[in-house]
Protein backbone atom coordinates (compact mmCIF):
# COMPACT_ATOMS: atom_id res chain seq x y z
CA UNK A 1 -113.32 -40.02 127.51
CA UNK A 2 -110.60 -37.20 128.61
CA UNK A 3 -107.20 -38.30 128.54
CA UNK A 4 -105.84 -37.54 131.69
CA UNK A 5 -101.90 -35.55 131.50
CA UNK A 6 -100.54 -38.43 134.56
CA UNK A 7 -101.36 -40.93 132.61
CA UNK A 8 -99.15 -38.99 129.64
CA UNK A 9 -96.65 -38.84 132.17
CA UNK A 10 -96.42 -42.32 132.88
CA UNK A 11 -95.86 -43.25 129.48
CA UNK A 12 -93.06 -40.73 129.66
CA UNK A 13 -91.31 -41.77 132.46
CA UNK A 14 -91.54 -44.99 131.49
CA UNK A 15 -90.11 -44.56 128.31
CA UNK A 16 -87.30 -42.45 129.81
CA UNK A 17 -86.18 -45.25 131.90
CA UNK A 18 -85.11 -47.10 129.16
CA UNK A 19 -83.41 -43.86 127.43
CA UNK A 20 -80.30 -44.56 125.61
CA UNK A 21 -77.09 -42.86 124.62
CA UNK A 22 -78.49 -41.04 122.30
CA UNK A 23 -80.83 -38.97 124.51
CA UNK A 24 -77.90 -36.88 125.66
CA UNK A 25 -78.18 -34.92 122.14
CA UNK A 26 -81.75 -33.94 123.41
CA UNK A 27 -82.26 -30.62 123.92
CA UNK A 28 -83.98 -29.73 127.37
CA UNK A 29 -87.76 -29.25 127.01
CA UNK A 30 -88.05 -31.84 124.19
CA UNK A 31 -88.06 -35.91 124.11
CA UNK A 32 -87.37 -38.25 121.27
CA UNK A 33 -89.95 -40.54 120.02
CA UNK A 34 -89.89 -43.69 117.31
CA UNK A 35 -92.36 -42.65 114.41
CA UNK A 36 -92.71 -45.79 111.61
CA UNK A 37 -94.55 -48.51 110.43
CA UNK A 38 -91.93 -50.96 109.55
CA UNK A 39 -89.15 -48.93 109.89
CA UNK A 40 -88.91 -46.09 112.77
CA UNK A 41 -87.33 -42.90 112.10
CA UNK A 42 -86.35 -40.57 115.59
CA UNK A 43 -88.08 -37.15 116.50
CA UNK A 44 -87.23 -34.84 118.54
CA UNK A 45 -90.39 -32.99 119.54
CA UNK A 46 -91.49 -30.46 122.66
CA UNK A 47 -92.58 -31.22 125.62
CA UNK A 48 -95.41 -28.89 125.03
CA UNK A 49 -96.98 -31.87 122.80
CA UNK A 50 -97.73 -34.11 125.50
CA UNK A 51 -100.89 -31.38 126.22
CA UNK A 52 -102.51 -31.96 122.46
CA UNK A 53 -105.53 -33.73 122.23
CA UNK A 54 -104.17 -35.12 118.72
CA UNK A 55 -100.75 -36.04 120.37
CA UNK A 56 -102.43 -37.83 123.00
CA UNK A 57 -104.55 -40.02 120.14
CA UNK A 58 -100.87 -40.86 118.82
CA UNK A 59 -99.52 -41.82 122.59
CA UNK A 60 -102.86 -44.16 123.44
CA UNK A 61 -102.45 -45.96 120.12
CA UNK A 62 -98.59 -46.59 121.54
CA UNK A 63 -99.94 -47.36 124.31
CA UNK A 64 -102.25 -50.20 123.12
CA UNK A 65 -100.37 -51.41 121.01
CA UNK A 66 -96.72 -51.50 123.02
CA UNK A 67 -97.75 -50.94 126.09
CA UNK A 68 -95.07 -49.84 128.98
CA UNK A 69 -92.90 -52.42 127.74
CA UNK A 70 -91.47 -51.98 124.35
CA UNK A 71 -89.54 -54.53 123.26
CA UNK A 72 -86.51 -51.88 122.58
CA UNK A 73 -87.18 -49.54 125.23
CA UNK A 74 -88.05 -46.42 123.69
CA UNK A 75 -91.37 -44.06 123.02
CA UNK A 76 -92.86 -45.57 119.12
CA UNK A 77 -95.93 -43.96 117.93
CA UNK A 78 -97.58 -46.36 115.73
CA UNK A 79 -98.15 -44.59 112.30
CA UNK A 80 -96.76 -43.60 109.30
CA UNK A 81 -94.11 -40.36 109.31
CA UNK A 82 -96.28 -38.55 106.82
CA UNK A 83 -99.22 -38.61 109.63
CA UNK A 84 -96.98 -37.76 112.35
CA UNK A 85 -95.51 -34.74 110.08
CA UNK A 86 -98.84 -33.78 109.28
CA UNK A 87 -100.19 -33.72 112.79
CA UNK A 88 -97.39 -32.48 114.37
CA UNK A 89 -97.04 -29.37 111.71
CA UNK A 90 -100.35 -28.42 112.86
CA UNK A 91 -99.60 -28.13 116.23
């Protein structure tokens, strides 16, 4: 099943709607995301992400399991930092 970029975008937005303080220090052409199991650690990746088949993996698994309504209103990708630094070096 292809994972459609508007549906990418909704997460987005919807996580951008909740954006805090802190996303003044982001730089434009990237977004900050949550990356932990227990504990979540910011990144501040490109845009240019959101069009990787891997990255997209990462954003459905957010998506299932937080849905559009995180409890603390931010973009978490469900997995440990070394995976995301893995995945995320390769791209």
């Amino acid at each position: 099943m292809a994972f459609r970029v508007p549906r990418v975008l909704q997460i987005f937005r919807q996580a951008k709607l909740f954006a805090t303080s802190k996303s003044a220090d982001v730089p434009k052409g990237y977004f900050a995301v949550y990356v932990g199991v227990s504990q979540k650690k910011r990144h501040v990746v490109p845009i240019s992400f959101l069009t990787q088949p891997s990255f997209q993996d990462l954003l459905r698994k957010a998506e299932d399991e937080f849905g559009f309504d995180h409890p603390k209103g931010r973009l978490t990708i469900p997995c440990s930092e070394d995976t995301f630094a893995h995945l995320t070096s390769s791209l």
